[in-house]
Protein backbone atom coordinates (compact mmCIF):
# COMPACT_ATOMS: atom_id res chain seq x y z
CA UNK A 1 0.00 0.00 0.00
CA UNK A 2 1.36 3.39 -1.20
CA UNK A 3 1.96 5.95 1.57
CA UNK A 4 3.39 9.26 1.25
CA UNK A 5 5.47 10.19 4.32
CA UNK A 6 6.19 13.91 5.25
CA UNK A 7 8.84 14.36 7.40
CA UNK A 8 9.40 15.80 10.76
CA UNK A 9 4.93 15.29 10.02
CA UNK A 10 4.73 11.77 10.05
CA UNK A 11 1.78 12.55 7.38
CA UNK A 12 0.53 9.36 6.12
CA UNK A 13 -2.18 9.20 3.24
CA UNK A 14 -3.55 5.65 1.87
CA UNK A 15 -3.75 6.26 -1.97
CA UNK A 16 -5.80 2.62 -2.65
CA UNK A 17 -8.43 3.19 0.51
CA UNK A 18 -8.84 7.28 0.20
CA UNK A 19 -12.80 8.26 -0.25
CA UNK A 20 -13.25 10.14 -3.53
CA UNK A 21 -15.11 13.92 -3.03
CA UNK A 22 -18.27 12.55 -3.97
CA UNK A 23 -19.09 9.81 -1.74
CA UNK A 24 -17.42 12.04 1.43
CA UNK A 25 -19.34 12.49 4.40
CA UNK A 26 -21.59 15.65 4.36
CA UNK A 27 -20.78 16.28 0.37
CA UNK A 28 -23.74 15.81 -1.76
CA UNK A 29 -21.75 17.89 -4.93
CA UNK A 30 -23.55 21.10 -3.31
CA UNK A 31 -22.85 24.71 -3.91
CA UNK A 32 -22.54 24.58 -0.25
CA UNK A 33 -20.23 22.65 -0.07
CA UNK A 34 -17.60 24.80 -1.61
CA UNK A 35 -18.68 28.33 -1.17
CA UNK A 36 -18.26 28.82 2.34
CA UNK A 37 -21.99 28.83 3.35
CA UNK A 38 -23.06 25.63 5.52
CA UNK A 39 -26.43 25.25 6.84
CA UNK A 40 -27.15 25.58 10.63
CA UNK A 41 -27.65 22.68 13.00
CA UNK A 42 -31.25 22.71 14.28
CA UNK A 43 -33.86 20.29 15.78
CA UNK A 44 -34.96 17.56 13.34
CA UNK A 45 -31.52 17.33 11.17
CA UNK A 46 -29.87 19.64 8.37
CA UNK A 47 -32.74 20.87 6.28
CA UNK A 48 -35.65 19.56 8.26
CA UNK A 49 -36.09 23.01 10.04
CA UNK A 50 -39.57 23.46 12.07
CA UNK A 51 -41.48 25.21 10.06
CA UNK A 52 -42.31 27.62 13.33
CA UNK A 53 -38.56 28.16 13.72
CA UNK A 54 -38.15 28.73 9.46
CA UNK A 55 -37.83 32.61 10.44
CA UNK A 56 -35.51 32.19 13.77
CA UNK A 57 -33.10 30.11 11.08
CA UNK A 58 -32.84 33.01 8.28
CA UNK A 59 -32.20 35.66 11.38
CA UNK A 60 -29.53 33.02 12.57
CA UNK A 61 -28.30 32.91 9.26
CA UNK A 62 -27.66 36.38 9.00
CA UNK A 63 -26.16 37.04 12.12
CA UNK A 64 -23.23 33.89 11.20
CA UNK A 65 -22.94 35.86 8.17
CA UNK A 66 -22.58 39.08 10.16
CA UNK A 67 -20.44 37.90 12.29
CA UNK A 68 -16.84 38.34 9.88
CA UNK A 69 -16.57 40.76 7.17
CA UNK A 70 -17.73 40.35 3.62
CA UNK A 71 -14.24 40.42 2.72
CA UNK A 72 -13.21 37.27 5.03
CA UNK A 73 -16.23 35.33 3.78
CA UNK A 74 -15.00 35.94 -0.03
CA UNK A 75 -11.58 34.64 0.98
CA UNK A 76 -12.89 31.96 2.87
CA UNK A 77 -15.12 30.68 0.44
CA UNK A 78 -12.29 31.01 -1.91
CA UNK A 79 -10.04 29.14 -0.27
CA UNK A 80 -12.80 26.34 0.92
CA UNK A 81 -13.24 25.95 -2.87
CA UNK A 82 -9.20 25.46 -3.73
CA UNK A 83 -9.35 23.28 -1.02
CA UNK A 84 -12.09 20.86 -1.48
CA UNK A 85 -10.76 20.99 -4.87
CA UNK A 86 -7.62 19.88 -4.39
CA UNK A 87 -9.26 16.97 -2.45
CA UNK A 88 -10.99 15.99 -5.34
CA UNK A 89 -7.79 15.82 -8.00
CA UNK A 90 -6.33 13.91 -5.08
CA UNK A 91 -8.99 11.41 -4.59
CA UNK A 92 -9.30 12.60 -0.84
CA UNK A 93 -12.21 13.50 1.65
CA UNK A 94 -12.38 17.33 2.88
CA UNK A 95 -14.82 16.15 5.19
CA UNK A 96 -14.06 15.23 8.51
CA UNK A 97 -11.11 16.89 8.52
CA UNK A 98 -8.03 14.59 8.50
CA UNK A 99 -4.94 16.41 9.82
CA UNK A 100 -2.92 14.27 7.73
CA UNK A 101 -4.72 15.32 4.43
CA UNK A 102 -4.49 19.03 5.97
CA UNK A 103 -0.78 19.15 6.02
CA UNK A 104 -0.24 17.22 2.96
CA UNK A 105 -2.50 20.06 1.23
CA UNK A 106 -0.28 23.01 2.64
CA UNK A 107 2.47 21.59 2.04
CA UNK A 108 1.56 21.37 -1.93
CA UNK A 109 0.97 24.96 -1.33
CA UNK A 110 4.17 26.13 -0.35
CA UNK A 111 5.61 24.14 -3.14
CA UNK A 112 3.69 25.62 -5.54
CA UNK A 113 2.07 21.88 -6.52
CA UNK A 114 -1.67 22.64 -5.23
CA UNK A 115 -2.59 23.98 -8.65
CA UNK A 116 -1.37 23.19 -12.30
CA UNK A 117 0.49 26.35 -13.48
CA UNK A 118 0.22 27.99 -9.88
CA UNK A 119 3.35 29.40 -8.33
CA UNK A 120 3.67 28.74 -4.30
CA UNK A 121 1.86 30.28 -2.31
CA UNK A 122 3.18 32.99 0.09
CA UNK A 123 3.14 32.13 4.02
CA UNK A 124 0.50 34.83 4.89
CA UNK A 125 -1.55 33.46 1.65
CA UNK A 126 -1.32 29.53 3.53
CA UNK A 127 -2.28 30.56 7.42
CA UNK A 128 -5.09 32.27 5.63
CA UNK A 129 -6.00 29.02 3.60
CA UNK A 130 -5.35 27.17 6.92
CA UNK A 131 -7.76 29.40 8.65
CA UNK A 132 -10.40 28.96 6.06
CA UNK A 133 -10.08 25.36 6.11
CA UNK A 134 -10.63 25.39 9.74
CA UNK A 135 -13.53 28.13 9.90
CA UNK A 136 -15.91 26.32 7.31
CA UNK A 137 -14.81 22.73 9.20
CA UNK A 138 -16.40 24.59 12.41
CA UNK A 139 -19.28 25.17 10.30
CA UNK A 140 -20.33 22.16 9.28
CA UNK A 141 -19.89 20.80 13.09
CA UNK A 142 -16.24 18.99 12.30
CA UNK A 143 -13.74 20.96 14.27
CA UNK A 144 -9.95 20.84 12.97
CA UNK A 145 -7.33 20.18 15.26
CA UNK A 146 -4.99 22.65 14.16
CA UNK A 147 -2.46 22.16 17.06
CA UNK A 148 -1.81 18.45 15.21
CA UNK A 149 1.82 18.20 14.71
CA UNK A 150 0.51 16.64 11.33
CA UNK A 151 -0.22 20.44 10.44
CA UNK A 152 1.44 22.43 13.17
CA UNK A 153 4.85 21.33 12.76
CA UNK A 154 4.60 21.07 8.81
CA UNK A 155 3.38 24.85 9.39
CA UNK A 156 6.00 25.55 11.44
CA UNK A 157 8.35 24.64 8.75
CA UNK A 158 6.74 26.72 5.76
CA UNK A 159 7.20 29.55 8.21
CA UNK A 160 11.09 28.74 8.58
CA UNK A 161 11.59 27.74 5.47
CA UNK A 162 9.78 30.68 2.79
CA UNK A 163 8.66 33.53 5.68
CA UNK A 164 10.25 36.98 4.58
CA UNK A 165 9.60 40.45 6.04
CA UNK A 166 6.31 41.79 5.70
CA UNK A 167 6.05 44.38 2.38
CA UNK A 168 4.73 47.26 3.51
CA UNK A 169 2.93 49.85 1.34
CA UNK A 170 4.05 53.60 0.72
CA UNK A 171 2.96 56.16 3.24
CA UNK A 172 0.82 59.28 1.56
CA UNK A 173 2.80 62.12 3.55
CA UNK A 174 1.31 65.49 3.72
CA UNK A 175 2.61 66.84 0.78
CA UNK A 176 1.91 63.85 -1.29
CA UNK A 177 -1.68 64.30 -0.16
CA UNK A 178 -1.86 67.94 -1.28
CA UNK A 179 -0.21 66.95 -4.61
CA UNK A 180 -2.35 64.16 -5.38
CA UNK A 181 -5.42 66.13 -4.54
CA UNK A 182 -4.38 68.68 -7.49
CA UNK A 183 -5.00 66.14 -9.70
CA UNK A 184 -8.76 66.09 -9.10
CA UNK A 185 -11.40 68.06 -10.81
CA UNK A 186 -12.56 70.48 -8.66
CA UNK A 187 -15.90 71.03 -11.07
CA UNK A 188 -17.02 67.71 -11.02
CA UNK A 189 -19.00 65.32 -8.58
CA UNK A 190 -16.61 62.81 -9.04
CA UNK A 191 -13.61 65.00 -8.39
CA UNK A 192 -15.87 66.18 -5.25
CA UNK A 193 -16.33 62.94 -3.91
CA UNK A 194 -12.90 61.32 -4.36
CA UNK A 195 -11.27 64.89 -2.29
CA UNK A 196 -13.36 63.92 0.65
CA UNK A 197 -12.67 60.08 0.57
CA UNK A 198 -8.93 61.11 0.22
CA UNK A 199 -8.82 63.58 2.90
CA UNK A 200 -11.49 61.65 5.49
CA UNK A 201 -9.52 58.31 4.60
CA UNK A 202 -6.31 60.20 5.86
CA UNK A 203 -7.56 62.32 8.58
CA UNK A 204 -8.77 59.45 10.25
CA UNK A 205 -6.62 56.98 9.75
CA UNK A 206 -9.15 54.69 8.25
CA UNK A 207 -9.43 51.46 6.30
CA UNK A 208 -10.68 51.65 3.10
CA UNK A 209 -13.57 49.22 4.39
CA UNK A 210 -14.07 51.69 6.83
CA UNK A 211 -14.49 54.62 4.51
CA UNK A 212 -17.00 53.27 2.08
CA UNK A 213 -18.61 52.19 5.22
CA UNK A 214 -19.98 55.12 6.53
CA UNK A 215 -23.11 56.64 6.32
CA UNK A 216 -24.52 59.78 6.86
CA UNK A 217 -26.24 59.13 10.65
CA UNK A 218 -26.69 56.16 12.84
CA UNK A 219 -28.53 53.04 11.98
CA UNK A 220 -29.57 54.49 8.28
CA UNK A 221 -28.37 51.27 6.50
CA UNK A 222 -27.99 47.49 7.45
CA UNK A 223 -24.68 47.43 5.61
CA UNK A 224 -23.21 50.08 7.03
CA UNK A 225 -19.77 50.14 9.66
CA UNK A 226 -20.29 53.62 11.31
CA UNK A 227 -21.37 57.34 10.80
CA UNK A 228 -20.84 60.92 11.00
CA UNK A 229 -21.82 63.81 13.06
CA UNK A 230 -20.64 66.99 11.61
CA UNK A 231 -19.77 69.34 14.70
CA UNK A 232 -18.14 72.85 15.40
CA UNK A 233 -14.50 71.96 15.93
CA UNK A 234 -14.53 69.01 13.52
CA UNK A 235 -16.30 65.54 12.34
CA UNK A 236 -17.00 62.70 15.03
CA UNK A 237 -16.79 59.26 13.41
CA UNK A 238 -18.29 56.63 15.06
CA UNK A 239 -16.60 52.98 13.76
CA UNK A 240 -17.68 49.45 14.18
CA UNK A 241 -14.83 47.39 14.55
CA UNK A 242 -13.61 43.65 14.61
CA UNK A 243 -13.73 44.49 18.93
CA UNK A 244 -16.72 46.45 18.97
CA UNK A 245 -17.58 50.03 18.43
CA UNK A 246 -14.65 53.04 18.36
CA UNK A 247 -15.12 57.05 17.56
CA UNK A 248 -12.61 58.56 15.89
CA UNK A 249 -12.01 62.56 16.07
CA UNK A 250 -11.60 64.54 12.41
CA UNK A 251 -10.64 68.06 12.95
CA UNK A 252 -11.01 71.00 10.78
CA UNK A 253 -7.86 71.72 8.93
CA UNK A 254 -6.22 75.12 8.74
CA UNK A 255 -6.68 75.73 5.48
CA UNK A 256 -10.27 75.15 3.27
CA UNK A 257 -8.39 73.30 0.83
CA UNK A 258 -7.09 70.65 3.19
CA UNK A 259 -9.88 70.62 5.57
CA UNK A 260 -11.37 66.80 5.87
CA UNK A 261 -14.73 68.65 7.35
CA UNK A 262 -15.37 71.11 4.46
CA UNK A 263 -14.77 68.33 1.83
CA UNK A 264 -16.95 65.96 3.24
CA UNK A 265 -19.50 69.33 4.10
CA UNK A 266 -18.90 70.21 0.22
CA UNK A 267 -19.81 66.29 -0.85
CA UNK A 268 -22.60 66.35 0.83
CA UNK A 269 -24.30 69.42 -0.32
CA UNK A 270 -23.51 69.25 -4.47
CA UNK A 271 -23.77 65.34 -4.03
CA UNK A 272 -27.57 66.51 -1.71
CA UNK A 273 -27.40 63.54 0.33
CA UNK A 274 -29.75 63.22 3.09
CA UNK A 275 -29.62 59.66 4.26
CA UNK A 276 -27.64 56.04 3.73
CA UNK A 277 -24.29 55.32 2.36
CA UNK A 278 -22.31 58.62 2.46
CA UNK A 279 -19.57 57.66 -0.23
CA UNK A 280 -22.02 56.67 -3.71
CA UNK A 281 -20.70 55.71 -7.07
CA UNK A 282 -21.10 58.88 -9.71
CA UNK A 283 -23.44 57.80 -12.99
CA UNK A 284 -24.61 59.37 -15.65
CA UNK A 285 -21.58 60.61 -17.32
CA UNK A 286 -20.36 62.35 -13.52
CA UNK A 287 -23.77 64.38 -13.13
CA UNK A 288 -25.85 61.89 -11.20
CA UNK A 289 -25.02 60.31 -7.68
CA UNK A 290 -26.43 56.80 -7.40
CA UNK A 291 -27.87 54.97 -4.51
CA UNK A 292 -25.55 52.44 -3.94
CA UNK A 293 -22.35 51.90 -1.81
CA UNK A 294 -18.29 52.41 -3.38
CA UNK A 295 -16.65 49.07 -3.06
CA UNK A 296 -13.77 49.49 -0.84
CA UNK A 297 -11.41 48.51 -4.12
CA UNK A 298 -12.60 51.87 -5.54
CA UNK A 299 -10.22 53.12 -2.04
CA UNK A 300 -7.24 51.72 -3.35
CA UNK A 301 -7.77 52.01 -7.24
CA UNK A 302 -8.53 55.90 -6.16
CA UNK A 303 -5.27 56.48 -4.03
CA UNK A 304 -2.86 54.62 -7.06
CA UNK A 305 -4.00 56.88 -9.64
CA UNK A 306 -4.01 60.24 -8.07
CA UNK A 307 -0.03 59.11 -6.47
CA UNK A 308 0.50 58.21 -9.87
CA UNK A 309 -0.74 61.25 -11.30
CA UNK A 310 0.62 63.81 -8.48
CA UNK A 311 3.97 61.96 -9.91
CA UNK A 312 3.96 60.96 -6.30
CA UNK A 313 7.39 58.26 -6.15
CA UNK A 314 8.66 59.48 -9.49
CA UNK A 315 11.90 57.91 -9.03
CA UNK A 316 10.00 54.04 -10.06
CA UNK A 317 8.06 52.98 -12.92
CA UNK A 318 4.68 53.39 -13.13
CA UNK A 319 4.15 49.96 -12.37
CA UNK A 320 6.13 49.63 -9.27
CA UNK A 321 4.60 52.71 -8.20
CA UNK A 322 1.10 51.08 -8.64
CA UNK A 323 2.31 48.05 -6.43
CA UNK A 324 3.37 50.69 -3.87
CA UNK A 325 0.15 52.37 -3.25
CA UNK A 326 -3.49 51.37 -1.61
CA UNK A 327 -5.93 52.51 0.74
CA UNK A 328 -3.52 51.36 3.53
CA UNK A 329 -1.16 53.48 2.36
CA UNK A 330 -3.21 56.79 4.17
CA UNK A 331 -3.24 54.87 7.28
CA UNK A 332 0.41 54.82 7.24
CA UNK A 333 0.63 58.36 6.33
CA UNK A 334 -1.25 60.17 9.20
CA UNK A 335 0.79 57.72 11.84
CA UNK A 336 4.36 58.40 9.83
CA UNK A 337 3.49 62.04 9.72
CA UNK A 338 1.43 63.72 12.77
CA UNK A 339 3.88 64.82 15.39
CA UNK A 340 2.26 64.04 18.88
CA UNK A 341 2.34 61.72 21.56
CA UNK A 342 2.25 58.12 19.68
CA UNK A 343 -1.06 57.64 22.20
CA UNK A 344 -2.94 59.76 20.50
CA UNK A 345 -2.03 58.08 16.69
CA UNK A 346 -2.41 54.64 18.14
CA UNK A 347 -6.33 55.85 19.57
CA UNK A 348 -6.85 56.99 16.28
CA UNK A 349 -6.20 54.04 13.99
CA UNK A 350 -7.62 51.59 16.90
CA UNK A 351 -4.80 49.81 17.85
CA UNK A 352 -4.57 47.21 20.45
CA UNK A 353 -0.93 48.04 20.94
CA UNK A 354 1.73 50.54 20.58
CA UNK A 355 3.85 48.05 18.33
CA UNK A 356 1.01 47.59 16.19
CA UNK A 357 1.12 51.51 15.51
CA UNK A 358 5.15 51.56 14.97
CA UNK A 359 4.66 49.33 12.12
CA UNK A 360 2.78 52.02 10.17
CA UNK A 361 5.23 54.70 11.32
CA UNK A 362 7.44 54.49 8.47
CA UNK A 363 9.12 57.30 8.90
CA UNK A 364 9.33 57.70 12.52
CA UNK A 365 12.65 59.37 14.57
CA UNK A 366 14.50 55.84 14.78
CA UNK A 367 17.83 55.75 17.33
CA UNK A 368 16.13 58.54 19.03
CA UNK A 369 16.86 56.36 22.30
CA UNK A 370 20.98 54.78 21.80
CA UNK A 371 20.89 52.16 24.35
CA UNK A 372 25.05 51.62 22.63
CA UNK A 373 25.81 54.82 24.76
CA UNK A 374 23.39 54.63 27.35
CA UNK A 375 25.47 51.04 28.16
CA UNK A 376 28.58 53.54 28.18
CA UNK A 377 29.57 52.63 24.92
């Protein structure tokens, strides 16, 4: 009997008595079964619901869904799918979860062997697959044991082996700000809109999620991830976050031109929004607002053009200039730039820790403490 050994895993698989996909436990060839989604457990079995409970179910439903970000469903859904494909090219079960078939599966990942014509995968890119695996396992009611040295030490190994330093993106400094808002038609609705996401998005330190979240008061939308209040001194933005709710503090700028509160003030007047989503796409060739939400992609594609336009980073190609640049990149911007107590920057962009906030702080005053001399050195 063919086995294929990993080592320091002791990962074992049985190629003549492995269960093809189709005849797995819990797969019945569903959409279900590779888009993320599972059905709840309830009295009377999977799909034999109460009909007095139907409603209860859909609300339950929604709140599993609500529960993680549409963002973390995508990639877990998209990474349940590679998965349980794999498992099907191998002639393996996804389902229960076999710690053996686990590691043997991430391990084809970092080798770049999970997928014909695939290159391996990065490290980040396989603890996310790893934590897809094991959210949609939960799911269906079949826990993985990640701790399993059939997966933990394999992991452990990928991280030794092909783990390099994160790659940060660019930080938007003040002046690159100011430059790339140049670059945007003053006269248009479009032009408008994108000076307000720009200057809110760095002002408050905010995710791009987190802009395109907001709407224009409290509990207007079901989609929504906070609001604003327009005040005297500034803007108070209220945030839902992965730990529960945060407000953030915008203040008025010195100048009109730079002012986060008169942009979003101007937006809101030629845009005349009253209620819902406060950042809308433009239709109707720039002189109609729609109803609907920006995608928090339009965040990113928004802050690459107008660096590449403001000639923001002129010293690289426009392509490596395009890989520099996202919606993160204000984030890092407001921390690297805004010269008070790190406290106050670390409130701001809701970190947990003060480490957490030195990582955005790319340009921050380093060997301002020389412990070489303070040892007498």
């Amino acid at each position: 009997m063919a086995q294929i050994i990993e080592q320091n895993a002791e990962i074992h698989v049985e190629e003549t008595s492995a269960p093809s996909l189709s005849t797995a436990p819990g797969y019945d060839g569903s959409a279900s079964e590779v888009s993320g989604h599972s059905p709840l457990p309830f009295p009377g079995g999977e799909g034999h619901t109460p009909a007095h409970l139907t409603r209860l179910a859909d609300r339950a439903r929604g709140y599993v869904e609500a529960a993680s970000s549409t963002n973390t469903r995508r990639a877990y859904a998209s990474d349940w799918k590679h998965f349980a494909a794999w498992c099907r090219r191998q002639n393996v079960s996804p389902l229960p979860p076999d710690p053996q078939v686990v590691g043997l599966y991430i391990t084809a990942c970092a080798s770049g062997t999970a997928e014909r014509g695939m290159k391996a995968n990065s490290v980040s890119t396989i603890e996310r697959r790893l934590s897809a695996i094991g959210w949609n396992c939960s799911q269906r009611g079949t826990p993985l044991d990640r701790k399993n040295r059939a997966i933990a030490t394999v992991m452990a190994g990928i991280r030794n082996t092909h783990a390099s330093p994160p790659r940060q993106k660019e930080a938007v400094m003040p002046e690159d700000l100011i430059a790339m808002l140049e670059t945007l038609d003053r006269g248009s609705l479009r032009g408008i809109r994108d000076r307000a996401m720009l200057l809110i998005g760095f002002a408050g330190g905010l995710r791009r999620s987190e802009i395109v979240g907001l709407d224009l008061g409290r509990d207007q939308t079901e989609d929504g991830r906070g609001w604003i209040e327009i005040l005297d001194k500034g803007m108070l933005v209220t945030l839902r976050g992965k730990t529960g709710w945060r407000e953030v503090e915008v203040g008025r700028g010195s100048s009109h031109a730079t002012c986060p509160v008169v942009a979003a003030e101007s937006w809101i007047k030629f845009a005349r929004l009253a209620h819902g989503p406060l950042f809308r796409r433009v239709a109707g060739h720039g002189k109609a607002v729609g109803s609907d939400r920006l995608n928090d992609k339009e965040v990113a594609r928004l802050v690459k053009r107008a660096a590449i336009a403001a000639g923001v980073r002129g010293d690289l190609s426009e392509i490596e200039r395009a890989l520099k640049f996202s919606g993160h990149s204000l984030r890092a911007g407001l921390a690297s730039s805004a010269e008070v107590d790190e406290r106050y920057v670390q409130k701001q962009l809701g970190h947990a820790s003060a480490e957490m906030t030195r990582r955005y702080q790319r340009r921050r005053d380093r060997f301002c403490v020389n412990l070489t001399k303070a040892a007498g050195l």
